[in-house]
N, C-alpha and C. Protein backbone atom coordinates (compact mmCIF):
# COMPACT_ATOMS: atom_id res chain seq x y z
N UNK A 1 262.11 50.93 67.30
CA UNK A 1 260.76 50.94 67.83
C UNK A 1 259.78 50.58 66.72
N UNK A 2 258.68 49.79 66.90
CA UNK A 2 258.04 49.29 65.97
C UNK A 2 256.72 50.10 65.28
N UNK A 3 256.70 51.35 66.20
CA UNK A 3 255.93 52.92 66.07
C UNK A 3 256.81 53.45 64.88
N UNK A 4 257.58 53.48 65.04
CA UNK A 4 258.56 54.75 64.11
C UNK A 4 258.20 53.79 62.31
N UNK A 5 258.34 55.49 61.68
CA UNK A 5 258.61 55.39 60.27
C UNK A 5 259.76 55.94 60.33
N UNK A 6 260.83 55.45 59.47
CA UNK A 6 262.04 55.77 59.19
C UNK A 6 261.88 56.50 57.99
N UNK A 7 263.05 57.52 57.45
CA UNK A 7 263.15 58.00 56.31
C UNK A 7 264.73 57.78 55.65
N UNK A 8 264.65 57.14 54.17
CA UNK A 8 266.23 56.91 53.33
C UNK A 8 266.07 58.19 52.49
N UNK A 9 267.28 59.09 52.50
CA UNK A 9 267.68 59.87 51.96
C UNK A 9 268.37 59.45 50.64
N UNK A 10 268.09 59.31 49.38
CA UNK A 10 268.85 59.20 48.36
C UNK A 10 269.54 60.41 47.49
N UNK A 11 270.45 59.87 46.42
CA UNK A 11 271.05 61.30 46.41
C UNK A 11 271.52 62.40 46.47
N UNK A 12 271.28 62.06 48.24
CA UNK A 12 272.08 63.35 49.12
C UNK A 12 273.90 63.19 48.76
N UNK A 13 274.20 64.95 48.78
CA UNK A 13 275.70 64.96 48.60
C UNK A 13 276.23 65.85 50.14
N UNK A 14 275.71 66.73 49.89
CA UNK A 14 275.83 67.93 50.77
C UNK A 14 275.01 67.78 51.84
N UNK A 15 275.28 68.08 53.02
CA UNK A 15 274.08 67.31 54.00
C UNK A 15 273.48 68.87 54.36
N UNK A 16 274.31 70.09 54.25
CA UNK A 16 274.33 71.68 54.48
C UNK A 16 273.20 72.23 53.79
N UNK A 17 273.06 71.53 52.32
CA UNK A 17 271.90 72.41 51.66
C UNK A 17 271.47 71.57 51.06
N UNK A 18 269.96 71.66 49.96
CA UNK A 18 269.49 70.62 49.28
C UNK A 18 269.67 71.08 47.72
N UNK A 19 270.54 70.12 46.80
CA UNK A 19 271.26 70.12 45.96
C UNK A 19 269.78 70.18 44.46
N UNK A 20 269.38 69.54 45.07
CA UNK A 20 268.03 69.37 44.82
C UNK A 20 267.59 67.78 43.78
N UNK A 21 268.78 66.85 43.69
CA UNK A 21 268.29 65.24 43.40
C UNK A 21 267.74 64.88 44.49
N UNK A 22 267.97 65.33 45.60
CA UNK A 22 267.33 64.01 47.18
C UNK A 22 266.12 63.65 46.87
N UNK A 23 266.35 62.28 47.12
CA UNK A 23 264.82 61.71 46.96
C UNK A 23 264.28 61.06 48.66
N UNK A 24 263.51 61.47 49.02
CA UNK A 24 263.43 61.10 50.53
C UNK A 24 262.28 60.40 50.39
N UNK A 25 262.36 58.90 51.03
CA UNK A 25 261.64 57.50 50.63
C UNK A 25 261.28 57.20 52.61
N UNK A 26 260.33 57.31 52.58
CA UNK A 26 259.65 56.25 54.02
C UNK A 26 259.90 55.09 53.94
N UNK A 27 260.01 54.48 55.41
CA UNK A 27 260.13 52.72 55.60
C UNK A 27 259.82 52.69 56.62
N UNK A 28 258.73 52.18 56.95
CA UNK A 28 257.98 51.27 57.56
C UNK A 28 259.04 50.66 58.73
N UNK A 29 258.78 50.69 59.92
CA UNK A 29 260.09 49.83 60.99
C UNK A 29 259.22 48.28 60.58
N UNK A 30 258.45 47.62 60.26
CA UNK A 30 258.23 46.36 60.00
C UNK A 30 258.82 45.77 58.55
N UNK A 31 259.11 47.05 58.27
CA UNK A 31 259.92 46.42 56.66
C UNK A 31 261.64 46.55 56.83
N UNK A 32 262.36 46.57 58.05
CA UNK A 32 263.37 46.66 58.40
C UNK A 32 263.93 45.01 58.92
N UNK A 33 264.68 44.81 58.14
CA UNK A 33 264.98 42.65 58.27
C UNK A 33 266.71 42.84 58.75
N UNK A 34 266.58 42.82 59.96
CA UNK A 34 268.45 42.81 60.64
C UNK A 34 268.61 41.31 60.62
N UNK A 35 269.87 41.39 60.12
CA UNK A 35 270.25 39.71 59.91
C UNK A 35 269.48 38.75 61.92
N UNK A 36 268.86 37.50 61.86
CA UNK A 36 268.87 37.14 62.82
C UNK A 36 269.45 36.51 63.76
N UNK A 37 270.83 36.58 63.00
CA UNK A 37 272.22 36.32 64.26
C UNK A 37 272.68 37.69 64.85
N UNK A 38 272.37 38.49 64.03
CA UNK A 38 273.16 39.88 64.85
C UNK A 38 273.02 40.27 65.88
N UNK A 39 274.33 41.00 67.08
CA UNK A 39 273.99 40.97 68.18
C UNK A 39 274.83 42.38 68.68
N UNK A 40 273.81 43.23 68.63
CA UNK A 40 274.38 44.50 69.51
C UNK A 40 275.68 44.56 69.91
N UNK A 41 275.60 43.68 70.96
CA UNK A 41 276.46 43.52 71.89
C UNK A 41 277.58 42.45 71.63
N UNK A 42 277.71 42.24 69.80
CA UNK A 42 278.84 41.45 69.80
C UNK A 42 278.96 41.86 68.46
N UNK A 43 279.79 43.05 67.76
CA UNK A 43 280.08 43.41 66.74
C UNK A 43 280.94 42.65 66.25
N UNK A 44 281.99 42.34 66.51
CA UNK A 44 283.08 41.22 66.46
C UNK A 44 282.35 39.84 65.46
N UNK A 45 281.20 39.34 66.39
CA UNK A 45 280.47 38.05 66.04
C UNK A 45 279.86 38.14 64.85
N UNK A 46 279.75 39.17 63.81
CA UNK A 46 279.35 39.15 62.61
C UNK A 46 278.19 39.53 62.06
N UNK A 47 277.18 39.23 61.36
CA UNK A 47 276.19 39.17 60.98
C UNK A 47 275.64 40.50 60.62
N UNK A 48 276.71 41.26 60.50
CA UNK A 48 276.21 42.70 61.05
C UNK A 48 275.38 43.44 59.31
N UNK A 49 273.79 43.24 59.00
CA UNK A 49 273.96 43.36 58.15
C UNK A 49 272.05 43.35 57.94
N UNK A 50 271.67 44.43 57.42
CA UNK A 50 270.04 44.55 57.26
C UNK A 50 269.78 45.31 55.68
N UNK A 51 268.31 44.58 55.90
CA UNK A 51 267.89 45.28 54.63
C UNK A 51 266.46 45.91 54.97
N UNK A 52 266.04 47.07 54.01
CA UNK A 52 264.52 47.88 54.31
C UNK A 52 264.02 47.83 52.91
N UNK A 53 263.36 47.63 53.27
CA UNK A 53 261.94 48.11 51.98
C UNK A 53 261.50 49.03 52.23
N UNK A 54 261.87 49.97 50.91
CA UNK A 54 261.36 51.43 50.64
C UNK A 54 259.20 51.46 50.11
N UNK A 55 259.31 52.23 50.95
CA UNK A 55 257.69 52.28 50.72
C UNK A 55 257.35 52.87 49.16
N UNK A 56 258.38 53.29 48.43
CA UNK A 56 257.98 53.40 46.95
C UNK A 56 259.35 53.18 46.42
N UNK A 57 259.11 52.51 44.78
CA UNK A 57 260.53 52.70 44.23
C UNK A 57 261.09 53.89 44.64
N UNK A 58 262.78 53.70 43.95
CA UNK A 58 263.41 55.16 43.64
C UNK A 58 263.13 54.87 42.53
N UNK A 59 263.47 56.46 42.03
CA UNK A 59 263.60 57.19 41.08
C UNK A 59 265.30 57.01 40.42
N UNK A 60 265.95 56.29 39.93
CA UNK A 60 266.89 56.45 39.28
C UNK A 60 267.36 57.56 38.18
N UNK A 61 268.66 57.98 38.44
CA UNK A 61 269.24 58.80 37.65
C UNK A 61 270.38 59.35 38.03
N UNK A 62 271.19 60.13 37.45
CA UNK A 62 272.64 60.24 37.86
C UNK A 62 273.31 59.91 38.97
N UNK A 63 272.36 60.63 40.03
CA UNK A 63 272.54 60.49 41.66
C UNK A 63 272.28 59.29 42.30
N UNK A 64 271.70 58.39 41.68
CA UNK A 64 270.46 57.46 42.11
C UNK A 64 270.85 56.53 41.59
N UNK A 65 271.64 55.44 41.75
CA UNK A 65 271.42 53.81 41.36
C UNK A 65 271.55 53.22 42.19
N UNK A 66 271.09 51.59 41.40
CA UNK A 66 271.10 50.41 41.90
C UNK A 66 272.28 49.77 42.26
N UNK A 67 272.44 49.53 43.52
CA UNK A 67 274.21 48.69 43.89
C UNK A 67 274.13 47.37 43.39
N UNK A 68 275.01 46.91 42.62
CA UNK A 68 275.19 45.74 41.97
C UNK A 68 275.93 44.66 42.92
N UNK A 69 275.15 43.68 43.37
CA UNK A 69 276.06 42.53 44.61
C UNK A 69 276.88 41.90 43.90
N UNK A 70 278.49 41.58 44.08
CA UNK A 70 279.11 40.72 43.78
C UNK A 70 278.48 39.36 43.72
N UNK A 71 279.56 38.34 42.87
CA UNK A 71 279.22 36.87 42.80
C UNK A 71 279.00 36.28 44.16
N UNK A 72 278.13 35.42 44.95
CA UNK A 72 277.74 34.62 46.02
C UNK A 72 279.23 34.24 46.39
N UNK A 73 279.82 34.38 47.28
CA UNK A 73 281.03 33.60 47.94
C UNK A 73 282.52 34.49 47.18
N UNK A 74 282.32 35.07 46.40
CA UNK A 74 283.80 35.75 46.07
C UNK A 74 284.49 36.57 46.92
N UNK A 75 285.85 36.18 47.08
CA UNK A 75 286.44 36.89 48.08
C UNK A 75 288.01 37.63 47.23
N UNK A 76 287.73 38.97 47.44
CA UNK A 76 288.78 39.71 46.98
C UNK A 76 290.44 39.54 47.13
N UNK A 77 291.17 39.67 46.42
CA UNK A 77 292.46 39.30 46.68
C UNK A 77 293.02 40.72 47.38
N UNK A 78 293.99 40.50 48.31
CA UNK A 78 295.15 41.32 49.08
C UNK A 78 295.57 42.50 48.66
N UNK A 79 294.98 43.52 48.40
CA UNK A 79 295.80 44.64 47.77
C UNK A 79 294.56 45.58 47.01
N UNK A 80 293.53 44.46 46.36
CA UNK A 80 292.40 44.98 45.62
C UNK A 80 292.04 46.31 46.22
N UNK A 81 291.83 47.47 44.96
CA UNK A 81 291.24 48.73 44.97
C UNK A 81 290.19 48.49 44.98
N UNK A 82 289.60 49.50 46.35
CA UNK A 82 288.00 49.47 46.67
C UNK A 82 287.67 51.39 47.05
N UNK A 83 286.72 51.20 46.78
CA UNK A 83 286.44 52.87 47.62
C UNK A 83 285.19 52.91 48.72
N UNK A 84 285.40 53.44 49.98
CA UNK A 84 284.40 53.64 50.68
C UNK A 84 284.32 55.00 50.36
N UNK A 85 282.74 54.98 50.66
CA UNK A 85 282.32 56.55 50.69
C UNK A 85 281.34 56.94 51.75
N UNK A 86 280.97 57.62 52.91
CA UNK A 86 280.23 58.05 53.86
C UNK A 86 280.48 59.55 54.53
N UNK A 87 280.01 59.72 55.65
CA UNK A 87 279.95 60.82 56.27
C UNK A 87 280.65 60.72 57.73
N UNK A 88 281.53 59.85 57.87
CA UNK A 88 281.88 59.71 58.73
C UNK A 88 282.82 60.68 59.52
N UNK A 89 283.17 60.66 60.65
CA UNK A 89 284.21 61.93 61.06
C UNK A 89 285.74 62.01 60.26
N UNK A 90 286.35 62.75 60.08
CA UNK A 90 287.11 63.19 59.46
C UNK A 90 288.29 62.44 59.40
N UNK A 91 288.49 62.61 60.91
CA UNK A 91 289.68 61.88 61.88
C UNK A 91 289.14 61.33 63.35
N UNK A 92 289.68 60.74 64.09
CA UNK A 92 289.53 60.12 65.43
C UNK A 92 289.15 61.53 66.06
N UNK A 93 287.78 61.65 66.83
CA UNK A 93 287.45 62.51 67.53
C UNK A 93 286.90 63.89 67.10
N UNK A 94 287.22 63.86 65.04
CA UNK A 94 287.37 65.51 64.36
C UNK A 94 286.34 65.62 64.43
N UNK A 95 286.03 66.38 63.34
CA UNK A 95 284.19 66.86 62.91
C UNK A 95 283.72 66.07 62.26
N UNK A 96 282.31 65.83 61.91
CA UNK A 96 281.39 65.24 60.75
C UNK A 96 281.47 66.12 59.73
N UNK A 97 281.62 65.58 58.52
CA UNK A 97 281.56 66.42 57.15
C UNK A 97 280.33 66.77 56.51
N UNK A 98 279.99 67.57 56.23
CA UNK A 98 278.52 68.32 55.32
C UNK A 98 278.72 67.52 54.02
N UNK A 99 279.74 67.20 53.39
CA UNK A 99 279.72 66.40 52.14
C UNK A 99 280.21 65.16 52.10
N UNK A 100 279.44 64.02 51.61
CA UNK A 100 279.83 63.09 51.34
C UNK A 100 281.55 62.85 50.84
N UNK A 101 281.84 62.31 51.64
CA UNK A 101 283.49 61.83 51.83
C UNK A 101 283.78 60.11 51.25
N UNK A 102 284.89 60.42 50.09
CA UNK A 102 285.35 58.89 49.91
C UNK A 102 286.55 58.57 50.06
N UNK A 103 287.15 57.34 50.07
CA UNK A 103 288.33 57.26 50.03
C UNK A 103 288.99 55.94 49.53
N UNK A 104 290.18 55.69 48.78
CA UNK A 104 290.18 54.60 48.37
C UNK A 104 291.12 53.68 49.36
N UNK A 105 290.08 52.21 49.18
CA UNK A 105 291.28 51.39 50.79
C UNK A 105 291.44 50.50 49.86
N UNK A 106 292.35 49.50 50.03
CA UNK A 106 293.33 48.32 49.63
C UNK A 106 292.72 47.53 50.58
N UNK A 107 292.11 46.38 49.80
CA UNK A 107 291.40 45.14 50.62
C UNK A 107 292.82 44.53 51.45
N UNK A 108 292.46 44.10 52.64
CA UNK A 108 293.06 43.42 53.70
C UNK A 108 293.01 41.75 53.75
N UNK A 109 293.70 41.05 52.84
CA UNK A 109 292.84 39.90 53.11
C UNK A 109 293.03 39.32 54.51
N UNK A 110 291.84 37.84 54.24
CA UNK A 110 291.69 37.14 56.07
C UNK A 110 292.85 36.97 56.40
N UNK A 111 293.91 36.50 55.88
CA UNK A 111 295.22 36.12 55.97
C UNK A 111 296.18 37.06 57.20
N UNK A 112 296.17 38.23 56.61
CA UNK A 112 296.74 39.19 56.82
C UNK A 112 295.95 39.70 58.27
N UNK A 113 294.47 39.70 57.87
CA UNK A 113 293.66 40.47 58.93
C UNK A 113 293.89 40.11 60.21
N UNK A 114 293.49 38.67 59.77
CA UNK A 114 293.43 37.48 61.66
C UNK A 114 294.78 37.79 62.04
N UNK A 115 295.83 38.00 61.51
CA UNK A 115 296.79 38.18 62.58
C UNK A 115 296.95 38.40 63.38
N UNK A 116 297.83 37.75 64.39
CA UNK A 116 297.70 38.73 65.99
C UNK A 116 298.17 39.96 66.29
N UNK A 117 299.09 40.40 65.30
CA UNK A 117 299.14 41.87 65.76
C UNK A 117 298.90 42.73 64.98
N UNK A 118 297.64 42.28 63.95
CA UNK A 118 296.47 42.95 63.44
C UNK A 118 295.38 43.07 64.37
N UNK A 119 294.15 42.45 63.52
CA UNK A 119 293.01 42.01 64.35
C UNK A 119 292.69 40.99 65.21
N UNK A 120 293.55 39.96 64.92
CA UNK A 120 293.52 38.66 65.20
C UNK A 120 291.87 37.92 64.71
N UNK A 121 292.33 36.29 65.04
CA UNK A 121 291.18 35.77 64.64
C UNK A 121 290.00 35.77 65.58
N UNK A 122 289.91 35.97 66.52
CA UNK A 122 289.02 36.37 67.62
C UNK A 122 288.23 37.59 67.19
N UNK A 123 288.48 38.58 66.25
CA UNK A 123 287.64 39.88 65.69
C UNK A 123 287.48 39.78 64.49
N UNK A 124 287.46 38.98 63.87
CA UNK A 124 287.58 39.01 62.33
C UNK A 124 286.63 37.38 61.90
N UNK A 125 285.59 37.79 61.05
CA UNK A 125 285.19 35.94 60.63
C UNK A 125 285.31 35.95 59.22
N UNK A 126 285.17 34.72 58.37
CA UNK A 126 285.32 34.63 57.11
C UNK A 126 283.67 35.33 56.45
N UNK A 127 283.30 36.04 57.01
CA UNK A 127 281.85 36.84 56.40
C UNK A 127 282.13 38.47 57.11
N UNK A 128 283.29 38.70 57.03
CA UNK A 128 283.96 40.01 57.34
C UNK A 128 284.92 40.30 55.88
N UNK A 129 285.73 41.27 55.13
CA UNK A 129 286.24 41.74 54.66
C UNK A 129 287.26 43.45 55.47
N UNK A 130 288.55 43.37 55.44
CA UNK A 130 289.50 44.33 55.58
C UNK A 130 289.66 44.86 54.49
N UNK A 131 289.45 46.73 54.94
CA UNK A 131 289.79 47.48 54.06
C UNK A 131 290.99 49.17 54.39
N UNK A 132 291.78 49.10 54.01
CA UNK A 132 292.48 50.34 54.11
C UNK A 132 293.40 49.90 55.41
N UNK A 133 293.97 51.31 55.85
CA UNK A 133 294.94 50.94 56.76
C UNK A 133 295.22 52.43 57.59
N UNK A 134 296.46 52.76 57.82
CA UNK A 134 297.15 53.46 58.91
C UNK A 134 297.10 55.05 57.80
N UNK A 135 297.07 54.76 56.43
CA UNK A 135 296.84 56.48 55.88
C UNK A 135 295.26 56.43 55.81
N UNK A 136 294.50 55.44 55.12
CA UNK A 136 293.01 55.77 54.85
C UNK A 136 292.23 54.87 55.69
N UNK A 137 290.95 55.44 56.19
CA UNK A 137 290.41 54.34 56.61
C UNK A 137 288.67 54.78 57.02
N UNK A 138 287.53 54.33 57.24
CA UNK A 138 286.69 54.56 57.72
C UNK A 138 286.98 55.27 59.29
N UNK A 139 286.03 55.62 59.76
CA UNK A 139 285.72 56.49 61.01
C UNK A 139 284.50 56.33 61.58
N UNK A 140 284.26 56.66 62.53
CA UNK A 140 283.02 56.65 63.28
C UNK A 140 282.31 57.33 62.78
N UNK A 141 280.98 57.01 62.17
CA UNK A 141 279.96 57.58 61.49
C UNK A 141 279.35 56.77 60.40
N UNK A 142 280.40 56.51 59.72
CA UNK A 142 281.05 56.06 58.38
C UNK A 142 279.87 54.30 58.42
N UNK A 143 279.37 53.84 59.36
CA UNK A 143 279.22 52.16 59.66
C UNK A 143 277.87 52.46 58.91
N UNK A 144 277.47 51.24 57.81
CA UNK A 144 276.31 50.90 57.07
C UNK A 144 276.81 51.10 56.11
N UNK A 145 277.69 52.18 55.04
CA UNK A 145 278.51 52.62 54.52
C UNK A 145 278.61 51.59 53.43
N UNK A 146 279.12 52.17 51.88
CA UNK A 146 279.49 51.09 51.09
C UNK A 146 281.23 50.90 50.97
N UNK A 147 281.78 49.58 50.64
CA UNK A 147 283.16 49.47 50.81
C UNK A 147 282.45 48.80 48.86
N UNK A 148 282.91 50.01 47.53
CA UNK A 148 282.46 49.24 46.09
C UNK A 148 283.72 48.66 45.40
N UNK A 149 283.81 48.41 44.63
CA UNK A 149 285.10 47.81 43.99
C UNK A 149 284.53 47.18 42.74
N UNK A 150 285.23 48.08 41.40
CA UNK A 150 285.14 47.52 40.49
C UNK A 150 285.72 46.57 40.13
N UNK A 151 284.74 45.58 39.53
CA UNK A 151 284.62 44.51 38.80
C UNK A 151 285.42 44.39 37.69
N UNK A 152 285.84 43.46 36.80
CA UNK A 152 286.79 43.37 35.63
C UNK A 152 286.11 44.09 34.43
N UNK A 153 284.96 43.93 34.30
CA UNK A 153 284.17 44.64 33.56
C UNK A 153 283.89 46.32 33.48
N UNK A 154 284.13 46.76 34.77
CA UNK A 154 283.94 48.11 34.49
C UNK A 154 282.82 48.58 35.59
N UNK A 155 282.48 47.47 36.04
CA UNK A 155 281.18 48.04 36.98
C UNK A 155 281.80 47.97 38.33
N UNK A 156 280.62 48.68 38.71
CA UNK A 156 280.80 48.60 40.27
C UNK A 156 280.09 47.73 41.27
N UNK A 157 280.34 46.95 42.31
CA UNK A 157 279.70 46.08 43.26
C UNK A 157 279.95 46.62 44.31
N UNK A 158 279.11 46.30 45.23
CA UNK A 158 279.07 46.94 46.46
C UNK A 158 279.77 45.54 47.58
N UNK A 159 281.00 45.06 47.86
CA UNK A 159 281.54 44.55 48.22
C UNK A 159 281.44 44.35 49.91
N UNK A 160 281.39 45.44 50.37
CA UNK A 160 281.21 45.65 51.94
C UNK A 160 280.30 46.40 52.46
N UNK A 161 280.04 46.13 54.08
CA UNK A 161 279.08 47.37 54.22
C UNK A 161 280.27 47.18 56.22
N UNK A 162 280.13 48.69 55.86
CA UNK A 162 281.27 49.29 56.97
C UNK A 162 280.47 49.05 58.19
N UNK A 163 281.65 47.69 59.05
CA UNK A 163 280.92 47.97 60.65
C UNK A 163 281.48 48.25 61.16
N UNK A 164 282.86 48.12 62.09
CA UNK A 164 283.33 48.52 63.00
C UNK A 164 285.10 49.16 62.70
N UNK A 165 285.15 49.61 63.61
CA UNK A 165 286.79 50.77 63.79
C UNK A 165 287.58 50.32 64.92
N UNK A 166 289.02 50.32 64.99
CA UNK A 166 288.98 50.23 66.15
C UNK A 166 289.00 51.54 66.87
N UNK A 167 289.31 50.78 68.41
CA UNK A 167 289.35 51.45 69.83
C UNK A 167 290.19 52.90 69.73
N UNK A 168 290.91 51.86 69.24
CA UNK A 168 292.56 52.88 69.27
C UNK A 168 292.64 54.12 68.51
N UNK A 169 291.30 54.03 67.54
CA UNK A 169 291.90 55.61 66.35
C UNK A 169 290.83 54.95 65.15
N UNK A 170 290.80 55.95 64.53
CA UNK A 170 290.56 55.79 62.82
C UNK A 170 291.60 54.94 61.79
N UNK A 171 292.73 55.56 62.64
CA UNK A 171 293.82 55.18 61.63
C UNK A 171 294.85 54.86 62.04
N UNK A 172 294.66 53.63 63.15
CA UNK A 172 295.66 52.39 63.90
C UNK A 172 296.31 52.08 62.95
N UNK A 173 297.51 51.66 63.25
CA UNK A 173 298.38 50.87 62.85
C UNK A 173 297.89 49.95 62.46
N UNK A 174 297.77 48.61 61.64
CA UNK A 174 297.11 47.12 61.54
C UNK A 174 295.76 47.03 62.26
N UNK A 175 294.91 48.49 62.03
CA UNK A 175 293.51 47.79 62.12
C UNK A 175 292.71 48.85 60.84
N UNK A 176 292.84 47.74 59.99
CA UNK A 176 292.09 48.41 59.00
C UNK A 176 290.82 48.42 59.36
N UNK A 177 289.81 49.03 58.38
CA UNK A 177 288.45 49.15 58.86
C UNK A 177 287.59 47.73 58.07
N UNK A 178 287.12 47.42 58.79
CA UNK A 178 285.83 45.93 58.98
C UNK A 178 284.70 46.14 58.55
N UNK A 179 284.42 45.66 57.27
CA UNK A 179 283.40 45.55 56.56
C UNK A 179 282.74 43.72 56.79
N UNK A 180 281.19 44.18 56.44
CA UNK A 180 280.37 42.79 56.69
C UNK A 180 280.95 42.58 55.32
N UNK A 181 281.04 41.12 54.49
CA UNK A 181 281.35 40.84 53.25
C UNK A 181 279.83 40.58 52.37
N UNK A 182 279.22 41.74 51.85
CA UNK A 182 278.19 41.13 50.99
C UNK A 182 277.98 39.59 50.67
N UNK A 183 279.45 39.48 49.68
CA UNK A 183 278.56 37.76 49.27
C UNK A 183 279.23 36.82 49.61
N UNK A 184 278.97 36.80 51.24
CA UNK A 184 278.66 36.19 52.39
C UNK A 184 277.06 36.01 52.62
N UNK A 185 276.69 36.79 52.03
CA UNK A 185 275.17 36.50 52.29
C UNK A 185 273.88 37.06 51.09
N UNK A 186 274.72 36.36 50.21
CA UNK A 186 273.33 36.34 49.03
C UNK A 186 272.62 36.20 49.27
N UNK A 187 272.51 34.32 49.93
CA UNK A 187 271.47 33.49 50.23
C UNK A 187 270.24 34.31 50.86
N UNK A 188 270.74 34.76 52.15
CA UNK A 188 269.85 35.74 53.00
C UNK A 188 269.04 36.61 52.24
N UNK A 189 270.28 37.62 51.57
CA UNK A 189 269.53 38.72 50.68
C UNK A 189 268.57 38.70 49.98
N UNK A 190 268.71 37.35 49.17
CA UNK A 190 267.66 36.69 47.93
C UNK A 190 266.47 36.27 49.07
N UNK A 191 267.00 35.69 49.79
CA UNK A 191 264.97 35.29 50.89
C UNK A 191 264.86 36.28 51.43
N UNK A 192 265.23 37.00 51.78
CA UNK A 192 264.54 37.87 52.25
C UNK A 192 263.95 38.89 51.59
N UNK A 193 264.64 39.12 50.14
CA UNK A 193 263.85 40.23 48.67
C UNK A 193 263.12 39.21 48.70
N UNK A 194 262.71 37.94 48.59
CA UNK A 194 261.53 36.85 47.90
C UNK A 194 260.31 37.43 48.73
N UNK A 195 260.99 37.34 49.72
CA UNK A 195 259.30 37.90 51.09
C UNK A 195 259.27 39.02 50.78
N UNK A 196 259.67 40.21 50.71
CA UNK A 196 259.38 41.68 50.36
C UNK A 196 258.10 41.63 49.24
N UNK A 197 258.16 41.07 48.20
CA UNK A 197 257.92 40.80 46.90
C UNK A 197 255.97 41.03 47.23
């Protein structure tokens, strides 16, 4: 709604009590930019992927940084250690967790993903990334979510951002969990921080 102010919670760990880093930042619903292919009603079709402008910096510090975007177009190899971390439900149907939950998934590559008795290529595009599998995996809750993966250097990039699960469970057989692929869309990211500016 174009009435509403939204609020980003930073720093939150514990959702039960206040730890006391949270930094709670307003945004404006006109400073909210959803990619303009994205389509509700077609998670599958991609694009799945927005950015907000915080009505004041953060405040950086232990709790608090900046996600570092991978290189424009790099695509992870088959096996690569990544970690998601969110609040998503536990298991298919369990509870929501009071504390931030991570877990480490093994990138899926396209190869593997499009398969047909994976995802096939009909659910999966080359601006998607597979992560985890049948022991770890995202959950319902979990979507916006970071999928990070250190870099050769030591750092961390924020590689994915968690959209969809399947039907079947948390933790199907050959449906790992579906991340948008960050740099798939620098280009976007960079015009659209240029207009924020």
């Amino acid at each position: 709604s174009k009435s509403r102010t939204y609020q980003v919670v930073l720093g939150e760990y514990d959702m039960s009590s206040g730890e006391g880093p949270e930094q709670r930042i307003p945004v404006n619903s006109d400073d909210i930019f959803v990619h303009p292919k994205w389509s509700s009603s077609c998670v599958a079709c991609g694009n799945d992927i927005a950015l907000m402008k915080l009505q004041r910096p953060a405040v950086l510090s232990t709790e608090v940084q900046v996600g570092r975007l991978p290189p424009a177009g790099l695509i992870l190899p088959n096996g690569y250690p990544c970690v998601l971390s969110g609040w998503g439900r536990l298991s298919t149907g369990g509870p929501l967790p009071d504390r931030l939950q991570q877990a480490e998934l093994p990138v899926v590559d396209y190869e593997h993903c499009t398969q047909l008795d994976w995802w096939g290529p009909l659910s999966i595009r080359q601006t998607m990334i597979c992560a985890g599998g049948a022991e770890k995996a995202g959950c319902n809750g979990d979507s916006g979510g970071p999928l990070n993966c250190q870099a050769e250097d030591g750092t961390w990039e924020v590689h994915g951002i968690a959209s969809f699960v399947s039907g079947l469970g948390c933790n199907a057989a050959k449906k790992p969990t579906v991340f948008t692929r960050v740099s798939a869309f620098e280009d976007w990211i960079a015009e659209v921080g240029t207009g924020c500016q």
